[in-house]
PDB file of N, CA and C in Angstrom:
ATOM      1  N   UNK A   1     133.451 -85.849 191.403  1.00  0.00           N
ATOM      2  CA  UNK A   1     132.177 -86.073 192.045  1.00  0.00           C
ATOM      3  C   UNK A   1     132.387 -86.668 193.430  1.00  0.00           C
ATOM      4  N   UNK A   2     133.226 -87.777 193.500  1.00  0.00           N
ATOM      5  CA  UNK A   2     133.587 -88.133 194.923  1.00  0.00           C
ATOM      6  C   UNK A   2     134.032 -87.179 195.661  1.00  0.00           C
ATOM      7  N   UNK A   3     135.277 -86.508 195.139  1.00  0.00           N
ATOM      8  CA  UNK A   3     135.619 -85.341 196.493  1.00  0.00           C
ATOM      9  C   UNK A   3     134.691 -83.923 196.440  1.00  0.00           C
ATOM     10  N   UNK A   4     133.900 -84.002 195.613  1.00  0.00           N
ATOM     11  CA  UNK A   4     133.044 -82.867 195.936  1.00  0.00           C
ATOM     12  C   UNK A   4     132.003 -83.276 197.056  1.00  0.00           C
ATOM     13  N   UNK A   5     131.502 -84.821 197.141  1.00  0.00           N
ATOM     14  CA  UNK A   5     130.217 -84.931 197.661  1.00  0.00           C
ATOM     15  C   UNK A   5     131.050 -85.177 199.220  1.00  0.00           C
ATOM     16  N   UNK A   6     132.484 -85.355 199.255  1.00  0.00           N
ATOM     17  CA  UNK A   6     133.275 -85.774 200.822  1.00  0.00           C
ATOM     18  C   UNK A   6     133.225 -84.593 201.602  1.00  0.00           C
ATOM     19  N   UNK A   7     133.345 -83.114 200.524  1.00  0.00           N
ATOM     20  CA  UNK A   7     133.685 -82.170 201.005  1.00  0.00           C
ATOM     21  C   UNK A   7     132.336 -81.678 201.709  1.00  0.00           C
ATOM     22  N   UNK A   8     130.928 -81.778 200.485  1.00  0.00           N
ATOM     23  CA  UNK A   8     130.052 -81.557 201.171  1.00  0.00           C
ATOM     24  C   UNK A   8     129.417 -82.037 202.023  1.00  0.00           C
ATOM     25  N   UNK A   9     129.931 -83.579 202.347  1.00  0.00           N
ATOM     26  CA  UNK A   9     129.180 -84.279 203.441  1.00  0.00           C
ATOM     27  C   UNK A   9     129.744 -83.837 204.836  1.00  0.00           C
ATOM     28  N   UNK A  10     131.180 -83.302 205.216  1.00  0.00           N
ATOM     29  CA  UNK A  10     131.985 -83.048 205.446  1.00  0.00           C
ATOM     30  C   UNK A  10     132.237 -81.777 206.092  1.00  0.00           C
ATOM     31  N   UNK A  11     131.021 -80.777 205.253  1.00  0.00           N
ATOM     32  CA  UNK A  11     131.179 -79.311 205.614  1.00  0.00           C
ATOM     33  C   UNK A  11     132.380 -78.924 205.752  1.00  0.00           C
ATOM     34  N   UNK A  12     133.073 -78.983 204.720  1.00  0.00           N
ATOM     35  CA  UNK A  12     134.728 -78.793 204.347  1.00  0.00           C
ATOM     36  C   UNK A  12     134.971 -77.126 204.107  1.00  0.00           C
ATOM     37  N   UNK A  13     135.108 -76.349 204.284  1.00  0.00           N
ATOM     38  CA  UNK A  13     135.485 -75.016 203.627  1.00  0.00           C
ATOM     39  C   UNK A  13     136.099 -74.654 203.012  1.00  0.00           C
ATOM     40  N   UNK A  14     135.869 -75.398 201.863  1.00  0.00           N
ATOM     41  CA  UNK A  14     136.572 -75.337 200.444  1.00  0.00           C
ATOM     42  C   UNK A  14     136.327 -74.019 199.440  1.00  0.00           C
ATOM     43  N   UNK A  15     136.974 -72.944 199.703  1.00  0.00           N
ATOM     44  CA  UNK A  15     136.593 -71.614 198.597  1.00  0.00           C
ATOM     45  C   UNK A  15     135.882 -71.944 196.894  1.00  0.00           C
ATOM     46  N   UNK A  16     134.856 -71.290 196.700  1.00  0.00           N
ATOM     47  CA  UNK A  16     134.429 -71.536 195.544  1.00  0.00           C
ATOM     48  C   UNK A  16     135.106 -71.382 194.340  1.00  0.00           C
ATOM     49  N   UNK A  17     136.119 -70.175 194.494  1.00  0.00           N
ATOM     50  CA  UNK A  17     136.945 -70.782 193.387  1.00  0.00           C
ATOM     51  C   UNK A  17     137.468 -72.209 192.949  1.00  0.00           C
ATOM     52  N   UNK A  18     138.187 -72.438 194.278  1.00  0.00           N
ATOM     53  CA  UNK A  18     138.695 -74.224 193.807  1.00  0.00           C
ATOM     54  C   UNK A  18     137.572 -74.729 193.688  1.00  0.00           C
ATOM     55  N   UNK A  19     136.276 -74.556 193.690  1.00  0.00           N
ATOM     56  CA  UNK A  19     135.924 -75.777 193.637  1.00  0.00           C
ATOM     57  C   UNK A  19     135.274 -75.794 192.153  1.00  0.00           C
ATOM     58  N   UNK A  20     135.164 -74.461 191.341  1.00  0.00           N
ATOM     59  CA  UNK A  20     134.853 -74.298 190.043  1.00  0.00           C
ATOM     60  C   UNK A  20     136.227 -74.440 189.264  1.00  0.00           C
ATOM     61  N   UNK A  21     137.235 -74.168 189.722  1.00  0.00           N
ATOM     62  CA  UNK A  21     138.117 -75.032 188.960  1.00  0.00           C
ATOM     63  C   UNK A  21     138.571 -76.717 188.748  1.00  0.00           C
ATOM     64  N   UNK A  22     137.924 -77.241 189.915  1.00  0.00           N
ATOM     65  CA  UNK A  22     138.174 -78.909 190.071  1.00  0.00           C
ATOM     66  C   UNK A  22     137.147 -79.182 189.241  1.00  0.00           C
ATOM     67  N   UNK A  23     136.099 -79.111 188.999  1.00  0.00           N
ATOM     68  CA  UNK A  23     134.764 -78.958 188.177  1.00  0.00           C
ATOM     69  C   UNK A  23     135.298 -78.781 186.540  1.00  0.00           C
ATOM     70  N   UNK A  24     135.581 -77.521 186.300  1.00  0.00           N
ATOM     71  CA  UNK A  24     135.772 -77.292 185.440  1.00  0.00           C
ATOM     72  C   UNK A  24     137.389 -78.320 184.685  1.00  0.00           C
ATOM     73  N   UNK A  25     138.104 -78.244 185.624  1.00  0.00           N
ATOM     74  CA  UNK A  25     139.641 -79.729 184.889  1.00  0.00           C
ATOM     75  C   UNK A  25     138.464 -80.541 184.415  1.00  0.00           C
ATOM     76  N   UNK A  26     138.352 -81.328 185.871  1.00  0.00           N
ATOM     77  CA  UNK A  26     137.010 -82.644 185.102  1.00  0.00           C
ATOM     78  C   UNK A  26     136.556 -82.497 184.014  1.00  0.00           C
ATOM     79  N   UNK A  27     135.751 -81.456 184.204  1.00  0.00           N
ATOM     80  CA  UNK A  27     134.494 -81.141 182.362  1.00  0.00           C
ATOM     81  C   UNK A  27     135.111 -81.041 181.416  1.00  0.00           C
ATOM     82  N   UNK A  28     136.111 -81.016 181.373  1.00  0.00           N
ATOM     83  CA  UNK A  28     137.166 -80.526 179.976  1.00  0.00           C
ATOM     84  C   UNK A  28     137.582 -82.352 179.460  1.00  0.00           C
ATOM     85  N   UNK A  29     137.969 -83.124 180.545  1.00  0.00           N
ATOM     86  CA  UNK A  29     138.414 -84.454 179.865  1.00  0.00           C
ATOM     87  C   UNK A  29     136.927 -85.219 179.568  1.00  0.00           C
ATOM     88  N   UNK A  30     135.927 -85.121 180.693  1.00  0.00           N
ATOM     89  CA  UNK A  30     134.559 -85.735 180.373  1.00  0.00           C
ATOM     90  C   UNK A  30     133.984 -85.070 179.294  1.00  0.00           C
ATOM     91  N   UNK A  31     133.743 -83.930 178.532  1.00  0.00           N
ATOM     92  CA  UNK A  31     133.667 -83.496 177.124  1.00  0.00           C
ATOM     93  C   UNK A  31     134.217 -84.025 176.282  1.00  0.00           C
ATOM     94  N   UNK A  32     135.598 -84.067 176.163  1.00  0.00           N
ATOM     95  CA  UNK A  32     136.962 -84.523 175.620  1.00  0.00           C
ATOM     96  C   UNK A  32     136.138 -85.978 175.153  1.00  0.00           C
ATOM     97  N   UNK A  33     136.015 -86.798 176.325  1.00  0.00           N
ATOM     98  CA  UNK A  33     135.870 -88.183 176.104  1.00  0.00           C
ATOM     99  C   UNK A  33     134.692 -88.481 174.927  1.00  0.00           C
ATOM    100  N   UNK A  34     133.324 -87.656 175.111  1.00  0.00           N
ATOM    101  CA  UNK A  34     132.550 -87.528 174.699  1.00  0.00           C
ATOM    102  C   UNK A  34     132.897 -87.509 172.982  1.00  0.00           C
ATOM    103  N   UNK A  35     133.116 -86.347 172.905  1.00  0.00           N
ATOM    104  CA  UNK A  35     133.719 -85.737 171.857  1.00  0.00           C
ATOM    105  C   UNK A  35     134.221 -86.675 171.141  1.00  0.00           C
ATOM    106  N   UNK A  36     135.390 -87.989 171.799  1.00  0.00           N
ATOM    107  CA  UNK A  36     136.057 -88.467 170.946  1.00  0.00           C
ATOM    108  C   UNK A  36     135.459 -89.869 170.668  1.00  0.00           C
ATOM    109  N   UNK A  37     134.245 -90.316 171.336  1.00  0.00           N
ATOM    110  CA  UNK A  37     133.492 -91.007 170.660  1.00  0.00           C
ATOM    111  C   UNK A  37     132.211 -90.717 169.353  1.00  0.00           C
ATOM    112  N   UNK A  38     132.300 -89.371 169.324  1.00  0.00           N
ATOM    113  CA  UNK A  38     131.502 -89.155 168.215  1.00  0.00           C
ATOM    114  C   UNK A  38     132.230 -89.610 166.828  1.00  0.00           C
ATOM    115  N   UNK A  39     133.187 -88.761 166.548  1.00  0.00           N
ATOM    116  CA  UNK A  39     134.206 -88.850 165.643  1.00  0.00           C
ATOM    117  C   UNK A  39     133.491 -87.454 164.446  1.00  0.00           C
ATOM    118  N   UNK A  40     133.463 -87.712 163.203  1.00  0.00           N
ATOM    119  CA  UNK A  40     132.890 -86.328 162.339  1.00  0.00           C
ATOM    120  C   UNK A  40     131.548 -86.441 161.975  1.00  0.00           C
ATOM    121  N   UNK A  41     130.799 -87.160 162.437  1.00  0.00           N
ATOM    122  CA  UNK A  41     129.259 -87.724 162.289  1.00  0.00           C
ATOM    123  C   UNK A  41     128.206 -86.941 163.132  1.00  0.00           C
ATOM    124  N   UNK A  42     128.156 -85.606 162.561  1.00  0.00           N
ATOM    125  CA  UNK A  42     126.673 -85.272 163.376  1.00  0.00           C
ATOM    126  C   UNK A  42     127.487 -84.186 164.210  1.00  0.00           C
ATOM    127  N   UNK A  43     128.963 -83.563 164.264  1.00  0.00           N
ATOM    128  CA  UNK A  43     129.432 -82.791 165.036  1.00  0.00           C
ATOM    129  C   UNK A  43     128.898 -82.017 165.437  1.00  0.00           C
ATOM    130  N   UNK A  44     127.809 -80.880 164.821  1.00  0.00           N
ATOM    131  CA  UNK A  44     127.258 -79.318 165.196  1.00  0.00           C
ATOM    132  C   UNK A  44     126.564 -79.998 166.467  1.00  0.00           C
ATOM    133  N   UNK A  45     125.337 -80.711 165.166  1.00  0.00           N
ATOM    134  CA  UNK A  45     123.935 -81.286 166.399  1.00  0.00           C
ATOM    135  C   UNK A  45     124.510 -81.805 167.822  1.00  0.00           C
ATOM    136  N   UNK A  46     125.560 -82.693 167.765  1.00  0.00           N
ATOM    137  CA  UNK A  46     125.974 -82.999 168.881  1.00  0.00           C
ATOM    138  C   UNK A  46     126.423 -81.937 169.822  1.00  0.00           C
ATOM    139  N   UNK A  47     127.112 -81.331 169.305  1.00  0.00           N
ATOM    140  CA  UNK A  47     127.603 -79.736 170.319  1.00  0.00           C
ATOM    141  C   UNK A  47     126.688 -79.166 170.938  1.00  0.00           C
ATOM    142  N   UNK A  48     125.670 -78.738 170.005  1.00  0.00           N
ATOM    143  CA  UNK A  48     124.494 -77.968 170.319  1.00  0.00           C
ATOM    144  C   UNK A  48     123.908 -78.728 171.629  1.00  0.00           C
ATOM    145  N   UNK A  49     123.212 -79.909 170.992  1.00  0.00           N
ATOM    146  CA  UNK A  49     122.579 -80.749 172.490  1.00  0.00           C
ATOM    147  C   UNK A  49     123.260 -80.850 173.377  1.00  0.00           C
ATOM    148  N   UNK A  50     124.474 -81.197 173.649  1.00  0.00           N
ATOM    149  CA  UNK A  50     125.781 -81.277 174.463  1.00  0.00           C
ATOM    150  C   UNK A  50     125.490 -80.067 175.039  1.00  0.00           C
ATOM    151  N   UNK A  51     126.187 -78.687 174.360  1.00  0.00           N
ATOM    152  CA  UNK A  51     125.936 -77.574 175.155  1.00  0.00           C
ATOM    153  C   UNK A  51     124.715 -77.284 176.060  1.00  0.00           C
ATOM    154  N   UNK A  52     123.224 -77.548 175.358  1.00  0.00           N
ATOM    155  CA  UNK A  52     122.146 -77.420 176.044  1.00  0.00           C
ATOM    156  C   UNK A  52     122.029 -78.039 177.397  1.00  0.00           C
ATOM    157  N   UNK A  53     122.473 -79.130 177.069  1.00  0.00           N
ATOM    158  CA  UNK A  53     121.836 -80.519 178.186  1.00  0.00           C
ATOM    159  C   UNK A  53     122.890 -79.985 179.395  1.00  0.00           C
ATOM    160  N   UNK A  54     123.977 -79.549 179.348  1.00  0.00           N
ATOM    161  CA  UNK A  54     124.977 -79.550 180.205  1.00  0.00           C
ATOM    162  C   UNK A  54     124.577 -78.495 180.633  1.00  0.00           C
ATOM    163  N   UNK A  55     123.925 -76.774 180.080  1.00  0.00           N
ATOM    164  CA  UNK A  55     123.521 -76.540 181.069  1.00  0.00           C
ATOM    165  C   UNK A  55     122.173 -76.423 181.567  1.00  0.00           C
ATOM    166  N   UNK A  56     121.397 -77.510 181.278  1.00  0.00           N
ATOM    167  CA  UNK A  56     120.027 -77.590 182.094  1.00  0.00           C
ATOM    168  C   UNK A  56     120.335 -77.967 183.004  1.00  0.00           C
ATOM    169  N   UNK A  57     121.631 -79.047 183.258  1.00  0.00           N
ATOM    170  CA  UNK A  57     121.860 -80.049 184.555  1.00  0.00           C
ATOM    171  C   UNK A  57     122.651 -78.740 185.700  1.00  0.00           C
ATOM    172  N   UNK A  58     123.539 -78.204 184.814  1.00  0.00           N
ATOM    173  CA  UNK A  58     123.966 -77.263 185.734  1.00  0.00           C
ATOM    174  C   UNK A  58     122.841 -76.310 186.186  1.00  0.00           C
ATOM    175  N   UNK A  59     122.161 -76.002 185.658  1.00  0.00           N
ATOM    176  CA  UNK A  59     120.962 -75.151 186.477  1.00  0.00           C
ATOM    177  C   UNK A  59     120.357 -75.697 187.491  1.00  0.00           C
ATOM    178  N   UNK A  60     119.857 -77.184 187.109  1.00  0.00           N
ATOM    179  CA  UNK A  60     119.235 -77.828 188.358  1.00  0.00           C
ATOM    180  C   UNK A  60     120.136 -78.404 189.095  1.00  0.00           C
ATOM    181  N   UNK A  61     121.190 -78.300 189.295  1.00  0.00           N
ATOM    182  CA  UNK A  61     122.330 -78.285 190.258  1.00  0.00           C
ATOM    183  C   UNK A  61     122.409 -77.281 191.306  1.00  0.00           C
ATOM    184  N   UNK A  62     122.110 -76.696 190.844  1.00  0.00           N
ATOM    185  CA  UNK A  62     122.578 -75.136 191.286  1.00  0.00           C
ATOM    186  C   UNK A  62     121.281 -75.120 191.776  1.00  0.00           C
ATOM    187  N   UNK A  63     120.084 -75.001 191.329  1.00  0.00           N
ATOM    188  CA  UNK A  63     118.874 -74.964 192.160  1.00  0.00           C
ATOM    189  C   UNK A  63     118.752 -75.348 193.413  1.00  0.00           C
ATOM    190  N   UNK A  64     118.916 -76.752 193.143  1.00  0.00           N
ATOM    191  CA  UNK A  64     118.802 -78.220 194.110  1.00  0.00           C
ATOM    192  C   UNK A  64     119.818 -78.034 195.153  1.00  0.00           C
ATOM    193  N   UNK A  65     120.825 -77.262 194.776  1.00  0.00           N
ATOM    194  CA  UNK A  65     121.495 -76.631 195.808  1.00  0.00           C
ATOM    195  C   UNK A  65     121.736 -75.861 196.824  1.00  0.00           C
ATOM    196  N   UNK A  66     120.971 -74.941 196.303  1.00  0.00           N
ATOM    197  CA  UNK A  66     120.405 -73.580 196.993  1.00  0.00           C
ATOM    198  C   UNK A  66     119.328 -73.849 198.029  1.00  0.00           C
ATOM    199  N   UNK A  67     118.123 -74.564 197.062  1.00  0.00           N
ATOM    200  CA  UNK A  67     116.994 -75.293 198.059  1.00  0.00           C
ATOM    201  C   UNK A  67     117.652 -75.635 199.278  1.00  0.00           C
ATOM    202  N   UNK A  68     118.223 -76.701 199.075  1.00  0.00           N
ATOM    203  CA  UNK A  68     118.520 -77.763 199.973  1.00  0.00           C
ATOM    204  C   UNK A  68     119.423 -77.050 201.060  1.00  0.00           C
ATOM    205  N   UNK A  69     120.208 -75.979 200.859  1.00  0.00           N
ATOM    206  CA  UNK A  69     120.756 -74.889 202.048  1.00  0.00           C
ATOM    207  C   UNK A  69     120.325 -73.964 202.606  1.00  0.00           C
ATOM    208  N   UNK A  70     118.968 -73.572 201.626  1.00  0.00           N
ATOM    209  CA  UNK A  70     118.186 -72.767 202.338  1.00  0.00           C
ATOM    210  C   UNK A  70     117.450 -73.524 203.390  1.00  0.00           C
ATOM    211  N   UNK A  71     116.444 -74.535 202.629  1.00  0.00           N
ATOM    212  CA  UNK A  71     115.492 -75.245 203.501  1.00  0.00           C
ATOM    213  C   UNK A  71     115.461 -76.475 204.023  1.00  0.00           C
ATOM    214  N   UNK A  72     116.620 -77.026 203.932  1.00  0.00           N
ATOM    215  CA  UNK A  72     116.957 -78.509 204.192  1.00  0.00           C
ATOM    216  C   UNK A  72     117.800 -78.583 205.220  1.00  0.00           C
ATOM    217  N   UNK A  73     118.214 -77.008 206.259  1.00  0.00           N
ATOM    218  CA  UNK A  73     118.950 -77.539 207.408  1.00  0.00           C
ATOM    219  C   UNK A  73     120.239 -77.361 207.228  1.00  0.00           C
ATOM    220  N   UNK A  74     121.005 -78.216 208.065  1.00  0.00           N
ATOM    221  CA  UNK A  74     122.638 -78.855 208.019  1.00  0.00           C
ATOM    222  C   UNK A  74     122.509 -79.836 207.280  1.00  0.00           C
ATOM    223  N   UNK A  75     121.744 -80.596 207.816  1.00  0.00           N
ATOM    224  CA  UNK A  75     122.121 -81.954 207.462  1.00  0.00           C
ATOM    225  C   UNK A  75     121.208 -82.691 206.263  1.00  0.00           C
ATOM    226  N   UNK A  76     120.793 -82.225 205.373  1.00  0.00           N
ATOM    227  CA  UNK A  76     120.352 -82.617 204.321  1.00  0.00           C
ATOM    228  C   UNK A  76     121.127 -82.398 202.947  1.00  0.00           C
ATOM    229  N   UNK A  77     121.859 -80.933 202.985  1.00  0.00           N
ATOM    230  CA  UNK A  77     122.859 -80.978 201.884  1.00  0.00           C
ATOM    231  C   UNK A  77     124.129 -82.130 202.388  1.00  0.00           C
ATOM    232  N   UNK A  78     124.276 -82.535 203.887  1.00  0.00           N
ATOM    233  CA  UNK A  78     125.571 -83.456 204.061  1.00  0.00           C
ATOM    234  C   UNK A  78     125.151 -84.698 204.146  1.00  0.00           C
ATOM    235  N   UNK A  79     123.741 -84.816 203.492  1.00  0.00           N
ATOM    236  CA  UNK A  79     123.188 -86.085 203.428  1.00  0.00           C
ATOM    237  C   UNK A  79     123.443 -85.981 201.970  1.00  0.00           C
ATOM    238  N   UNK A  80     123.052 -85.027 200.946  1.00  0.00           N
ATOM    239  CA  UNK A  80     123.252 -85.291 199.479  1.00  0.00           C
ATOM    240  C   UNK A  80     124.650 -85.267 199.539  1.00  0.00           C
ATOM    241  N   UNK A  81     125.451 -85.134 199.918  1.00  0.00           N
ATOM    242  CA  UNK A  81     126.961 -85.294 199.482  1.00  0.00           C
ATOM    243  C   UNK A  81     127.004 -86.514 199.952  1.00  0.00           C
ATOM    244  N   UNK A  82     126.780 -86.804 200.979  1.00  0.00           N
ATOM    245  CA  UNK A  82     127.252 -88.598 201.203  1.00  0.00           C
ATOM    246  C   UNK A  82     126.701 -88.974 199.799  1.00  0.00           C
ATOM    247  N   UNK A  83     125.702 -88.813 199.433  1.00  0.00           N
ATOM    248  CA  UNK A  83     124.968 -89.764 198.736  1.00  0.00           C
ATOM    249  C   UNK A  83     125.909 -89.292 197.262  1.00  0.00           C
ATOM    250  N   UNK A  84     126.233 -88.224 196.915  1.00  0.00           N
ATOM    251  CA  UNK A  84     127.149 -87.914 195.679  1.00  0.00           C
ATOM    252  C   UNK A  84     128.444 -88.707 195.753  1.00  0.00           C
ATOM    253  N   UNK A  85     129.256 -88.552 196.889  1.00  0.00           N
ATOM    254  CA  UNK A  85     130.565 -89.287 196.835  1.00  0.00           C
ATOM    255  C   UNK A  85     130.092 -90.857 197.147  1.00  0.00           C
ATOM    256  N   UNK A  86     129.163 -91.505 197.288  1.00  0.00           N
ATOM    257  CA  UNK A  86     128.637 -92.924 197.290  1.00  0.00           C
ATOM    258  C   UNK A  86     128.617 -93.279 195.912  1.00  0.00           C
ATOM    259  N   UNK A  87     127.782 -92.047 195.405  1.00  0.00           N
ATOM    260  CA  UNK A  87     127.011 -92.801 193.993  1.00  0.00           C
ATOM    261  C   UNK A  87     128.614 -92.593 192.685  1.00  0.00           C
ATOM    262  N   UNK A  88     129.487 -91.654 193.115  1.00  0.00           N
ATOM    263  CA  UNK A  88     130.559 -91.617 192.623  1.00  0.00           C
ATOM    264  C   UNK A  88     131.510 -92.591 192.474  1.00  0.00           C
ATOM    265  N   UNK A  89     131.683 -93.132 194.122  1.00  0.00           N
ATOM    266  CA  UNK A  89     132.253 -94.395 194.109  1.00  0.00           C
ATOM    267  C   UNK A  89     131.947 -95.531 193.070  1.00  0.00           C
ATOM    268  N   UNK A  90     130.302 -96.171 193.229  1.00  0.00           N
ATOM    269  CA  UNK A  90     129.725 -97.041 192.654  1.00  0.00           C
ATOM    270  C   UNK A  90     130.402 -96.534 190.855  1.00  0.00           C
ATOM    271  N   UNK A  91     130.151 -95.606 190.482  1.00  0.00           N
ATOM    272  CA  UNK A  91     130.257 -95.296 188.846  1.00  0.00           C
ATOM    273  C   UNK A  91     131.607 -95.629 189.075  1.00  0.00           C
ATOM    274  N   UNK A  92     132.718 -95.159 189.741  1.00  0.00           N
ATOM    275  CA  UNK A  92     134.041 -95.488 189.258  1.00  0.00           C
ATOM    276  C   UNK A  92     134.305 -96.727 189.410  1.00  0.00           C
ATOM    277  N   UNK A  93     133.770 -97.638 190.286  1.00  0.00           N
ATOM    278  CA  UNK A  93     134.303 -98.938 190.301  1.00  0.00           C
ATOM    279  C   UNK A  93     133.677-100.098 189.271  1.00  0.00           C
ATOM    280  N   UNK A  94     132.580 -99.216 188.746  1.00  0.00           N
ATOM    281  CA  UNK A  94     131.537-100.265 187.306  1.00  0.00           C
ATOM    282  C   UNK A  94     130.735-100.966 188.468  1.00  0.00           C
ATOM    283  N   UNK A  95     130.436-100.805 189.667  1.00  0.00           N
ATOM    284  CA  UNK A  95     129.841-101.855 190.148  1.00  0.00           C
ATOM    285  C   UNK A  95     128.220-101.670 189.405  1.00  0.00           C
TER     286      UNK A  95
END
């Protein structure tokens, strides 16, 4: 989340492949983690919602994305990336 929101604040020209693979490493250990706090209690239901929820967010990702490059200019998607690699920071440090 931090180097995605540097890249986009950044207007980095980062090919979309890498950047669905840096995405995708991540999602695999942040699932993982998930996953291994459930333990065998409720496994399906949890998957199921898991699967759902993950991709409603990815849809409105992807929306909020598009918007914001269509109609938000330059500098409003490199205003949401500051604000992604900020709010990234804050989560990794527990502040």
């Amino acid at each position: 989340m931090i180097f995605i929101g540097i890249a986009v604040a950044l207007a980095l020209p980062v090919p979309t492949a890498a950047v669905a693979a840096s995405v995708s490493f991540f999602a695999f250990f942040h699932g993982h983690a998930h996953g291994g706090e459930l333990g065998a209690a409720g496994a399906w239901q949890f998957a199921i919602g898991f699967a759902l929820a993950t991709i409603l967010l990815h849809a409105v990702g992807i929306v909020a994305g598009l918007t914001l490059g269509r109609f938000g200019g330059k500098w409003l998607p490199r205003i949401a990336g500051a604000a992604t690699a900020v709010g990234g920071l804050w989560l990794a440090t527990g502040a």
